[in-house]
PDB file of N, CA and C in Angstrom:
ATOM      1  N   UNK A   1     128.185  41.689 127.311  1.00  0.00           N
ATOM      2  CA  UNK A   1     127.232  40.680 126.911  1.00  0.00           C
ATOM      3  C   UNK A   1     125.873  41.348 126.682  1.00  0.00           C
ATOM      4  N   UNK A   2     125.353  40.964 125.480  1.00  0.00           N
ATOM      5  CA  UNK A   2     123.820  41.785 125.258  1.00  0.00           C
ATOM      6  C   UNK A   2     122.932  40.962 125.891  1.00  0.00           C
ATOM      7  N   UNK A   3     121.828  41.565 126.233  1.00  0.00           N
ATOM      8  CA  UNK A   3     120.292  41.000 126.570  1.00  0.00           C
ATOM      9  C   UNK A   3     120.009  39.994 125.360  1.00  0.00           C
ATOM     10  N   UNK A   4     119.783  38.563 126.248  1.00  0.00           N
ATOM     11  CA  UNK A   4     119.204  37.770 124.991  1.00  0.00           C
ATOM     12  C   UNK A   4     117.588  37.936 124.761  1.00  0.00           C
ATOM     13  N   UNK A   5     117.031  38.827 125.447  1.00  0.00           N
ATOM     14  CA  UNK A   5     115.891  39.027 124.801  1.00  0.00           C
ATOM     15  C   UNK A   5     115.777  40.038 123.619  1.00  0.00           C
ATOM     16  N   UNK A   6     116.565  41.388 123.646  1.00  0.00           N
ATOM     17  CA  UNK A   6     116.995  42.332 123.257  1.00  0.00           C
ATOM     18  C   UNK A   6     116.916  41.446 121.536  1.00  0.00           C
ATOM     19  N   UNK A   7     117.177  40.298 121.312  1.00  0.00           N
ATOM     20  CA  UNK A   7     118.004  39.841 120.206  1.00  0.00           C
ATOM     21  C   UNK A   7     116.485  38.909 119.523  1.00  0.00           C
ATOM     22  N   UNK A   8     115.782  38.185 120.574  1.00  0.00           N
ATOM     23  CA  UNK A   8     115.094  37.573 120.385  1.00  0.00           C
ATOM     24  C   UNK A   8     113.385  38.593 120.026  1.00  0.00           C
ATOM     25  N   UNK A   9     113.478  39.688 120.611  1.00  0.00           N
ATOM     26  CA  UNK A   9     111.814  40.547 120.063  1.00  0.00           C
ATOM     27  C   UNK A   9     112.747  41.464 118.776  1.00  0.00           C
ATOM     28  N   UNK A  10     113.888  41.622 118.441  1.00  0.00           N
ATOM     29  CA  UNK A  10     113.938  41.989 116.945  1.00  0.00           C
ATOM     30  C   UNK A  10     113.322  41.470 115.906  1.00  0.00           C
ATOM     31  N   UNK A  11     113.267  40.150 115.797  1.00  0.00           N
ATOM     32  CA  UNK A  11     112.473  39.078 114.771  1.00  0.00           C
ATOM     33  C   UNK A  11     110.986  40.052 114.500  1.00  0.00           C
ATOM     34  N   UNK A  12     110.746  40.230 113.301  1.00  0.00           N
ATOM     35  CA  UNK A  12     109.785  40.688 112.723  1.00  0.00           C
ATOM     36  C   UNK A  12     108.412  40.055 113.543  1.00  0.00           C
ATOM     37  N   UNK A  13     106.884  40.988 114.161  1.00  0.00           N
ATOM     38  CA  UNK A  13     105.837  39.874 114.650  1.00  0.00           C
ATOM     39  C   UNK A  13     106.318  39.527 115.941  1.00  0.00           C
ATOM     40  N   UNK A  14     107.825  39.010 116.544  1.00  0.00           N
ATOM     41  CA  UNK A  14     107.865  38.543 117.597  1.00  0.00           C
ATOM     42  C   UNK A  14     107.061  39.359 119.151  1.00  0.00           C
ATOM     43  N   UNK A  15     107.207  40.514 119.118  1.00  0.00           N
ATOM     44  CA  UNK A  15     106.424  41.691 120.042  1.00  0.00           C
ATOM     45  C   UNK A  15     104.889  41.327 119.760  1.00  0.00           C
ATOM     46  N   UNK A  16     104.534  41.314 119.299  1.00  0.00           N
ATOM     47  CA  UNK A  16     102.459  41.061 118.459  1.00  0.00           C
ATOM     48  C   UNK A  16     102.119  39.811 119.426  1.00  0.00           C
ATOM     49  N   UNK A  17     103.744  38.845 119.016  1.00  0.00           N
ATOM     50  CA  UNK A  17     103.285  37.200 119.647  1.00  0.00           C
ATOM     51  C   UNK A  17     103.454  36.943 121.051  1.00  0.00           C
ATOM     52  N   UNK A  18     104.211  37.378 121.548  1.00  0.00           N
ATOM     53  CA  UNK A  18     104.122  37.646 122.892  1.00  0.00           C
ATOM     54  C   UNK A  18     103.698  38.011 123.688  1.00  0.00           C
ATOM     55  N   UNK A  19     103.070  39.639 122.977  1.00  0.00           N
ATOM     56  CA  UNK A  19     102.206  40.024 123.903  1.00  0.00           C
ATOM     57  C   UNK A  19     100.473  39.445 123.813  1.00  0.00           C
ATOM     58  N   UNK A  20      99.921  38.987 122.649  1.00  0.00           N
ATOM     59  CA  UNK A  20      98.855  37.975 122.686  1.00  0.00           C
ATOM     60  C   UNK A  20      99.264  36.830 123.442  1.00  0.00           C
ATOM     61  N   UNK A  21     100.494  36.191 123.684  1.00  0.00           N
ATOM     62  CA  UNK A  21     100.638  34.711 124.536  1.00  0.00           C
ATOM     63  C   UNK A  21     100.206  34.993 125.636  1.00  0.00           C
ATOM     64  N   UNK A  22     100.946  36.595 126.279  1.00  0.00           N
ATOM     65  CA  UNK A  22     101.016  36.798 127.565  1.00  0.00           C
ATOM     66  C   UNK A  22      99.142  37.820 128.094  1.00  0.00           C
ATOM     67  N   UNK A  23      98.394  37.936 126.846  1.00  0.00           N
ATOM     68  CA  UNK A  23      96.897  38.408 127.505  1.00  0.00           C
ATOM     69  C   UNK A  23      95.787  37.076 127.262  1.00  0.00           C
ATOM     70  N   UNK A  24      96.432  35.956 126.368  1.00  0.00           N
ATOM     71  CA  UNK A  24      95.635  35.083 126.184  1.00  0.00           C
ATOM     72  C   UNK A  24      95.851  34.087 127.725  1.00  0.00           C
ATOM     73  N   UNK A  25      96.622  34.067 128.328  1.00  0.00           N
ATOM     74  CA  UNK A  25      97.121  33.549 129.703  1.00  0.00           C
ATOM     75  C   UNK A  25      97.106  34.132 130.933  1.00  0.00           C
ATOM     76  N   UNK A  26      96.150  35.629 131.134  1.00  0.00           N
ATOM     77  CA  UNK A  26      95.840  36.214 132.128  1.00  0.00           C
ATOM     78  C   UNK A  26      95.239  35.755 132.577  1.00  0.00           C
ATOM     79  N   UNK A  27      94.031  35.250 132.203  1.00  0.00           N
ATOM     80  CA  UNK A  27      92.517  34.751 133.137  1.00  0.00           C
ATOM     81  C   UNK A  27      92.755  33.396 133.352  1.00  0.00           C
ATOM     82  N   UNK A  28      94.197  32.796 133.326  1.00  0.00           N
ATOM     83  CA  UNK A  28      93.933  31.138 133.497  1.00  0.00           C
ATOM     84  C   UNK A  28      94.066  31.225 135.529  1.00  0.00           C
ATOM     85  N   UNK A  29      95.178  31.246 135.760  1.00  0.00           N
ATOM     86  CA  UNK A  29      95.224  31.518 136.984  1.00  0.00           C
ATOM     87  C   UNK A  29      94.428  31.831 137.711  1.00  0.00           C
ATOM     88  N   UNK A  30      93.486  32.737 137.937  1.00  0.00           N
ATOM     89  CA  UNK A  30      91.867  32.855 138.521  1.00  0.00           C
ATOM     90  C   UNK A  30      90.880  32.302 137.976  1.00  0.00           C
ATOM     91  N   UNK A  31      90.697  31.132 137.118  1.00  0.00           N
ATOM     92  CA  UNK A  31      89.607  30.612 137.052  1.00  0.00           C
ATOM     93  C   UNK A  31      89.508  29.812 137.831  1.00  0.00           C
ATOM     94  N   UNK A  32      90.514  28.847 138.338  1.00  0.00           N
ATOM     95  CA  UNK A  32      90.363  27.786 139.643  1.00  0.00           C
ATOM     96  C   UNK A  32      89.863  28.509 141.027  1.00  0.00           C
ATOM     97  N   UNK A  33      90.313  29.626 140.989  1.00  0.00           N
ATOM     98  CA  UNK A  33      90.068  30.866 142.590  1.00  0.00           C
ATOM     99  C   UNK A  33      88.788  30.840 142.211  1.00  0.00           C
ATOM    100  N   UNK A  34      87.972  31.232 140.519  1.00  0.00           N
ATOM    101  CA  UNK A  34      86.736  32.038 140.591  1.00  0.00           C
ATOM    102  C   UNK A  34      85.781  30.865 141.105  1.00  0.00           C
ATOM    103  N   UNK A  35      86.379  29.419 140.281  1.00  0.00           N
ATOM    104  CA  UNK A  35      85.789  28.412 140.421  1.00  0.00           C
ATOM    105  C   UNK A  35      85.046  28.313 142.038  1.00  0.00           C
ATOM    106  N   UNK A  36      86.015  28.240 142.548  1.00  0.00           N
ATOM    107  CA  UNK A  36      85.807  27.795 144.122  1.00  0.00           C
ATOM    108  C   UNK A  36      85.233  29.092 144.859  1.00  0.00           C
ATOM    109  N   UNK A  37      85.428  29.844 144.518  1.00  0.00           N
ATOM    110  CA  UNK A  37      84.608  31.071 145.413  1.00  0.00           C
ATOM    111  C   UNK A  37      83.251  30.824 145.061  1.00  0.00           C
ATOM    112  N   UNK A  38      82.791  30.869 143.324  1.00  0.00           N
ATOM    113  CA  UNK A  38      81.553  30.820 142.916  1.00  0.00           C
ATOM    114  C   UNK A  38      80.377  29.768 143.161  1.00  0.00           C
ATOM    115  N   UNK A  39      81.477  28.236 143.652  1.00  0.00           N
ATOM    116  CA  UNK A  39      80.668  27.211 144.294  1.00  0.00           C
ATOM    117  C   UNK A  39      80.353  27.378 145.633  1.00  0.00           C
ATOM    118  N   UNK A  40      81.456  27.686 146.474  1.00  0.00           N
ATOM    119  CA  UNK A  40      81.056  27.916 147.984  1.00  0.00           C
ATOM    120  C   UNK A  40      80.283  28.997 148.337  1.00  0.00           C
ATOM    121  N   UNK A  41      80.176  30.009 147.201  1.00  0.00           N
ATOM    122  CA  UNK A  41      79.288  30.934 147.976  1.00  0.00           C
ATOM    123  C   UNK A  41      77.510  30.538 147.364  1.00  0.00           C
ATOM    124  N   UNK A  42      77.473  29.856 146.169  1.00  0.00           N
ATOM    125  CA  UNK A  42      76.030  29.418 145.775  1.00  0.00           C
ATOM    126  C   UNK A  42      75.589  27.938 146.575  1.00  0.00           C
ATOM    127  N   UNK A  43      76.537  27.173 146.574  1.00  0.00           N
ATOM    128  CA  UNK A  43      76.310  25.556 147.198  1.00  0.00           C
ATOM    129  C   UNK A  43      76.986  25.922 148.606  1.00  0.00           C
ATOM    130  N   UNK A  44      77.172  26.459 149.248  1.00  0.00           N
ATOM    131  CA  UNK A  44      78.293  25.943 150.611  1.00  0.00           C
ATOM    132  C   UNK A  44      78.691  24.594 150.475  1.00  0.00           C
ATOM    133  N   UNK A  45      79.324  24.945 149.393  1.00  0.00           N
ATOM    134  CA  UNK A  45      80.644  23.452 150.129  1.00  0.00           C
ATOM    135  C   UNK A  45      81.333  24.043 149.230  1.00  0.00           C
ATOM    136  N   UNK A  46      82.358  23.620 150.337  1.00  0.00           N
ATOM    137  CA  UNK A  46      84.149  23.476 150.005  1.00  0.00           C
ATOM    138  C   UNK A  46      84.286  22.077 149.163  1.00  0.00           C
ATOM    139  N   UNK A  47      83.818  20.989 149.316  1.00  0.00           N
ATOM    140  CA  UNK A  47      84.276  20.178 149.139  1.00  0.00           C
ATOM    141  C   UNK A  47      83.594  19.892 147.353  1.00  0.00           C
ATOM    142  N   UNK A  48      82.365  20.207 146.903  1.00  0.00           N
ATOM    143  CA  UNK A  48      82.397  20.539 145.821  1.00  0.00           C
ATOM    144  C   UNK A  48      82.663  21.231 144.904  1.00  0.00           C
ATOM    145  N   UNK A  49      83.084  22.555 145.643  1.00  0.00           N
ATOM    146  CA  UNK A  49      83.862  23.374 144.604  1.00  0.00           C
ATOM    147  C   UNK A  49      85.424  23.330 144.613  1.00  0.00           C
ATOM    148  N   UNK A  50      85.919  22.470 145.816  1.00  0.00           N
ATOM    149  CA  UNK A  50      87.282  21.720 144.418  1.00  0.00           C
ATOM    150  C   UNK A  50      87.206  20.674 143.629  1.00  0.00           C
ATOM    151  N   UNK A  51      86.409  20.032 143.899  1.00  0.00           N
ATOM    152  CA  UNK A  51      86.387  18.919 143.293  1.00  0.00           C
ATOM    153  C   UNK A  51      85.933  19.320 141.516  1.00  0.00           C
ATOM    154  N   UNK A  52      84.998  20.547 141.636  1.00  0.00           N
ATOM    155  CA  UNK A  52      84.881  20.968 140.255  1.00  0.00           C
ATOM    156  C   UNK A  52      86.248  21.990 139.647  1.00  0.00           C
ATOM    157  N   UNK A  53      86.639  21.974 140.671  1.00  0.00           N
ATOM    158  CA  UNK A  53      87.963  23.008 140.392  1.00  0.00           C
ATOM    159  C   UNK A  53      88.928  22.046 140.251  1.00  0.00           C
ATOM    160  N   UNK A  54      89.138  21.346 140.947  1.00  0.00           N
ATOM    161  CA  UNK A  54      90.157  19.955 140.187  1.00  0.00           C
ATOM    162  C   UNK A  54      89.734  19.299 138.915  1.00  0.00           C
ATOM    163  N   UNK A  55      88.717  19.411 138.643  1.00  0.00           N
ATOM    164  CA  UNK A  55      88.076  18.543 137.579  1.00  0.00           C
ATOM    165  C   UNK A  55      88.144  19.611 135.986  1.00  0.00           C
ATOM    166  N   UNK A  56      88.443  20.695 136.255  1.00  0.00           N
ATOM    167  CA  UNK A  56      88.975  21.769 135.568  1.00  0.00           C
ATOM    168  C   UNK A  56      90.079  21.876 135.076  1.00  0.00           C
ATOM    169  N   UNK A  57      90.513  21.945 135.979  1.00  0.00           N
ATOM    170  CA  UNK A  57      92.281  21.594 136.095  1.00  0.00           C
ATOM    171  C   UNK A  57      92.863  20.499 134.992  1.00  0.00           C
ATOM    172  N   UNK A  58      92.260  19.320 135.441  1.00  0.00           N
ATOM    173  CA  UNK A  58      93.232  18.070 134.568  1.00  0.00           C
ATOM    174  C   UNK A  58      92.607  17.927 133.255  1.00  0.00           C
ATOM    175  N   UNK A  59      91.029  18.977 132.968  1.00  0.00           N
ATOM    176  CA  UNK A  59      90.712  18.842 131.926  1.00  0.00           C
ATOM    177  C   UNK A  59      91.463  19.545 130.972  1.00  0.00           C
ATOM    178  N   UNK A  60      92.156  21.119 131.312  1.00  0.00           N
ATOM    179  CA  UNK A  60      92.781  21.487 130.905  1.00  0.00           C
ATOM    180  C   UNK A  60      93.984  21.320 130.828  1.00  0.00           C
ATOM    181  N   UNK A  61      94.717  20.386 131.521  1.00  0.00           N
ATOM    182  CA  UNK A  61      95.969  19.988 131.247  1.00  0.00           C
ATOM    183  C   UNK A  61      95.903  18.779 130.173  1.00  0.00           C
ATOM    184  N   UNK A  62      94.799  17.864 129.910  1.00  0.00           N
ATOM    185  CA  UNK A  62      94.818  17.277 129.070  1.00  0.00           C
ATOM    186  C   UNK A  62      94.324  17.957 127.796  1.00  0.00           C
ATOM    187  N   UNK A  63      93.893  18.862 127.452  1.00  0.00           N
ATOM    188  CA  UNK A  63      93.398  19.585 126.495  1.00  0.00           C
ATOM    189  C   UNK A  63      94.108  20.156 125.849  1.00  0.00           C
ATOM    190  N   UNK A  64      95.160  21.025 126.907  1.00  0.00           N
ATOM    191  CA  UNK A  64      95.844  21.844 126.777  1.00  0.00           C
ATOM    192  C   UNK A  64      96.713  21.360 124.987  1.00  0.00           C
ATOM    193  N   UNK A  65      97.367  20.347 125.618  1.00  0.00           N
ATOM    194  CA  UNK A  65      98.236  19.906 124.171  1.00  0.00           C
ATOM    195  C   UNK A  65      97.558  19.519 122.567  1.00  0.00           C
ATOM    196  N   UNK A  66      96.299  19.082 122.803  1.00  0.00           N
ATOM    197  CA  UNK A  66      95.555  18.957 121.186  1.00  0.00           C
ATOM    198  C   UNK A  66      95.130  19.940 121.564  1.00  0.00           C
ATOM    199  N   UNK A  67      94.776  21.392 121.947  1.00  0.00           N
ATOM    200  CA  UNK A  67      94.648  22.787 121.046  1.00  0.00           C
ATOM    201  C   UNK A  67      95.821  22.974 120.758  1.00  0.00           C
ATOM    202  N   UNK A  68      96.832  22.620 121.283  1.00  0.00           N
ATOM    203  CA  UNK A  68      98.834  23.461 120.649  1.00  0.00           C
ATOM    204  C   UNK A  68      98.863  22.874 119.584  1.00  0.00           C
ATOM    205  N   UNK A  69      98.299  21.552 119.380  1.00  0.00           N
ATOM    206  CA  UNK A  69      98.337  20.709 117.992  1.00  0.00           C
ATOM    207  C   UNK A  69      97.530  21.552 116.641  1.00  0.00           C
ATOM    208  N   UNK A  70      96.432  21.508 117.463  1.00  0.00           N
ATOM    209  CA  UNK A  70      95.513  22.247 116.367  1.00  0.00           C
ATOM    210  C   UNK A  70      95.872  23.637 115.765  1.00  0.00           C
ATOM    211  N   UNK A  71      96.390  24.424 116.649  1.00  0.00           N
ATOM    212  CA  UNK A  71      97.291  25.510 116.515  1.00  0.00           C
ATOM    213  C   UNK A  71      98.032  25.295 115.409  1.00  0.00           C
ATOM    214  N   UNK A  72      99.351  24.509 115.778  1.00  0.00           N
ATOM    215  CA  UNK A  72     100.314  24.454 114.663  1.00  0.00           C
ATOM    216  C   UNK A  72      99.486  23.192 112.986  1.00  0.00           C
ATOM    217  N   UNK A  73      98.726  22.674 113.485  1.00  0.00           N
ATOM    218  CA  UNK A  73      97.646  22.443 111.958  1.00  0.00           C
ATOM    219  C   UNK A  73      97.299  23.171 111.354  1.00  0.00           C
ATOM    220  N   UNK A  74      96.197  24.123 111.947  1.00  0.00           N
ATOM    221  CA  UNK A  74      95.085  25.252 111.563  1.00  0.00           C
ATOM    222  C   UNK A  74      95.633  26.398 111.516  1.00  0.00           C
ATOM    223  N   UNK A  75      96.474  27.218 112.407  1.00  0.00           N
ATOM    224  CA  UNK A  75      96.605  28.316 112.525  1.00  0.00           C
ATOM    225  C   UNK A  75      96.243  29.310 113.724  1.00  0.00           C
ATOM    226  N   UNK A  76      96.687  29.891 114.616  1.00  0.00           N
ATOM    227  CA  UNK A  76      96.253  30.361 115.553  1.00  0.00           C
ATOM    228  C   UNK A  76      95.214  31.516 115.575  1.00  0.00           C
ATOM    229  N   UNK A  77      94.773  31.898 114.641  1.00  0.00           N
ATOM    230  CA  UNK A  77      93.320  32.229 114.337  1.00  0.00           C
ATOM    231  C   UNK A  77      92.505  31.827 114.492  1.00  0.00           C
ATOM    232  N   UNK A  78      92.492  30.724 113.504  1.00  0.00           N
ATOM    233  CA  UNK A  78      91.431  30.011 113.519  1.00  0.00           C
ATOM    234  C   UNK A  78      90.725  29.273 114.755  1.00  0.00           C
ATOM    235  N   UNK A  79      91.743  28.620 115.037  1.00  0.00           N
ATOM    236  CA  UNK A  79      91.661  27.996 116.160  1.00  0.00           C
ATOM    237  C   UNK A  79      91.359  28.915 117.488  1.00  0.00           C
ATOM    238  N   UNK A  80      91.819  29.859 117.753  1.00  0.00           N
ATOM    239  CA  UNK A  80      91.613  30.841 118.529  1.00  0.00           C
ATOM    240  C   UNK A  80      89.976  30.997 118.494  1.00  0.00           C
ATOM    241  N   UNK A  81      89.186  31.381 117.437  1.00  0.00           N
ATOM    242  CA  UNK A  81      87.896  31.884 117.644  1.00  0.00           C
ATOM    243  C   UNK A  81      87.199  30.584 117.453  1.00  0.00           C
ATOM    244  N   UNK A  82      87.058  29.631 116.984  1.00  0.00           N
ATOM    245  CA  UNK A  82      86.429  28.204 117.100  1.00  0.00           C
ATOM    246  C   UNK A  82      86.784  27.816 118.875  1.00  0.00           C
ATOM    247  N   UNK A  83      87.782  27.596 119.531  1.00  0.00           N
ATOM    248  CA  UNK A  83      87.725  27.526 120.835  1.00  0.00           C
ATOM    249  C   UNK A  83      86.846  28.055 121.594  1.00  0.00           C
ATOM    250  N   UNK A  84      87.101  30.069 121.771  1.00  0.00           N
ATOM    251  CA  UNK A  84      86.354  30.696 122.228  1.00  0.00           C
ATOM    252  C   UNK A  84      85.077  30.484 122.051  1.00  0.00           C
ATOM    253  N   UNK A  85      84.274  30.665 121.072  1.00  0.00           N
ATOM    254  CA  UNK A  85      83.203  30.479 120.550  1.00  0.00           C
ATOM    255  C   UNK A  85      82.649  28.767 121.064  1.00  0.00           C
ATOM    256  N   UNK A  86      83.241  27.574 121.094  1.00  0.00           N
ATOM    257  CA  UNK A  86      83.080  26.477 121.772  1.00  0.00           C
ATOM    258  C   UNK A  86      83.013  26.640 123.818  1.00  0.00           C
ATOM    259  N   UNK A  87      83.656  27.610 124.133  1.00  0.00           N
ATOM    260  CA  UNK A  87      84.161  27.426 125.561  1.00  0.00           C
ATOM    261  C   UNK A  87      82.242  28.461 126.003  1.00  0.00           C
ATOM    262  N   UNK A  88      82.189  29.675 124.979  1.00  0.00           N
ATOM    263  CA  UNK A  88      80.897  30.061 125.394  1.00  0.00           C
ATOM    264  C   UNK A  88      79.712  29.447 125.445  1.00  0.00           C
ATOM    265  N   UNK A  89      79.669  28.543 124.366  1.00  0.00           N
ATOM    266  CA  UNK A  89      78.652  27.906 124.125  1.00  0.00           C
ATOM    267  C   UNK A  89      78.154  26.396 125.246  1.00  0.00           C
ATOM    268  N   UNK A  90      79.532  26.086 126.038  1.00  0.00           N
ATOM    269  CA  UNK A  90      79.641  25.323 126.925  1.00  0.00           C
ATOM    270  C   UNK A  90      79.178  25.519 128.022  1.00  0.00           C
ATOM    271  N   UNK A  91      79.922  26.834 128.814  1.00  0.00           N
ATOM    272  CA  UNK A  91      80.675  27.415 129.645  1.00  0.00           C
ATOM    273  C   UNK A  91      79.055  27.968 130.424  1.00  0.00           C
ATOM    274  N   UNK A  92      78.770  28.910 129.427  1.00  0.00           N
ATOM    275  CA  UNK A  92      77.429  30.323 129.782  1.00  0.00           C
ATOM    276  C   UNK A  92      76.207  29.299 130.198  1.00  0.00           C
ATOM    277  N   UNK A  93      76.128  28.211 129.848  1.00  0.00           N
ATOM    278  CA  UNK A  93      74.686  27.571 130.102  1.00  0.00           C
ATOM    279  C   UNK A  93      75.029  26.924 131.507  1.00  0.00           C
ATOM    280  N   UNK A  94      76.122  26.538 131.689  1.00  0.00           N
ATOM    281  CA  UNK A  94      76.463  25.884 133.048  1.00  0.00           C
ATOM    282  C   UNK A  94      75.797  26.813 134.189  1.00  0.00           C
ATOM    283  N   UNK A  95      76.814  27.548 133.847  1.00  0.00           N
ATOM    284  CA  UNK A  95      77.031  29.093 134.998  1.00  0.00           C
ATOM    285  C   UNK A  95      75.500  29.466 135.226  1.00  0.00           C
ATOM    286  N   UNK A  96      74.329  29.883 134.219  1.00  0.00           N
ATOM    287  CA  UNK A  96      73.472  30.180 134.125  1.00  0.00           C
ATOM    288  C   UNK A  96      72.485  29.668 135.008  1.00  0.00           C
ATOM    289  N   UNK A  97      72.601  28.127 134.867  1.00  0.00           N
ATOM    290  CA  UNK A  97      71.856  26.845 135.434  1.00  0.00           C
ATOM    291  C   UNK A  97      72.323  26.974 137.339  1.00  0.00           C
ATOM    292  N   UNK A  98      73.749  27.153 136.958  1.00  0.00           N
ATOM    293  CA  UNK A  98      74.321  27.252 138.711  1.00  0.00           C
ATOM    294  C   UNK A  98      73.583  28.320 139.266  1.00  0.00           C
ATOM    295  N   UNK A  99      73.753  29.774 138.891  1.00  0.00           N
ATOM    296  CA  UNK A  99      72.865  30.983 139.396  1.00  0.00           C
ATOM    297  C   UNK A  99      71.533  30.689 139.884  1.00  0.00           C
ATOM    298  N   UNK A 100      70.924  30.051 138.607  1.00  0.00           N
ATOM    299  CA  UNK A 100      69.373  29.966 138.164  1.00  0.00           C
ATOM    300  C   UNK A 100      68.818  29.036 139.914  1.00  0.00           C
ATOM    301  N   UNK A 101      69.685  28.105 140.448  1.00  0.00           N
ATOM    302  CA  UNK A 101      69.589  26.849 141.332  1.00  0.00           C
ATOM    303  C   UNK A 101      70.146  27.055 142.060  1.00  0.00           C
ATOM    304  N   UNK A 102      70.051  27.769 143.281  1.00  0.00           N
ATOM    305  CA  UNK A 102      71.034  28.169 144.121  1.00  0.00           C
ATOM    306  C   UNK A 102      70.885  26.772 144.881  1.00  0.00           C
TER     307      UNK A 102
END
């Protein structure tokens, strides 16, 4: 019996797509950890930095599926650097403001 992966990264591109799925999905897993370390050690509380870490969470689980949409609309390019470029422009002023206000 052969490896059914063996069969499945022959497909022309399939190696390129995988391995972008699998570096675009490194940093998800520690952002809830960075979340909560980065609140309790500027605010001491536990109790607000899950609550912003939960509030993370279900934003991205609801999100999650209209970017897969937009994906298969637009193209995963496109969509790729319009996200990024949206998540900095969000993201950096928060963080900034949190530092800035201990």
């Amino acid at each position: 019996m052969t490896n059914p992966y063996r069969t499945l990264f022959t497909a022309p591109g399939s190696k390129g797509f995988a391995l972008a799925g699998l570096l675009a999905r490194l940093p998800l897993p520690m952002t809830g950890i960075g979340i909560i370390t980065m609140l309790a050690q500027l605010r001491g509380s536990y109790a607000l930095a899950g609550a912003v870490s939960a509030a993370f969470v279900l934003t991205y689980a609801l999100l999650s599926p209209q970017i897969s949409l937009l994906v298969d609309r637009l193209g995963q390019g496109r969509v790729a650097c319009d996200h990024c470029h949206q998540r900095h422009r969000l993201v950096a002023p928060a963080c900034q403001r949190m530092v800035a206000n201990p």
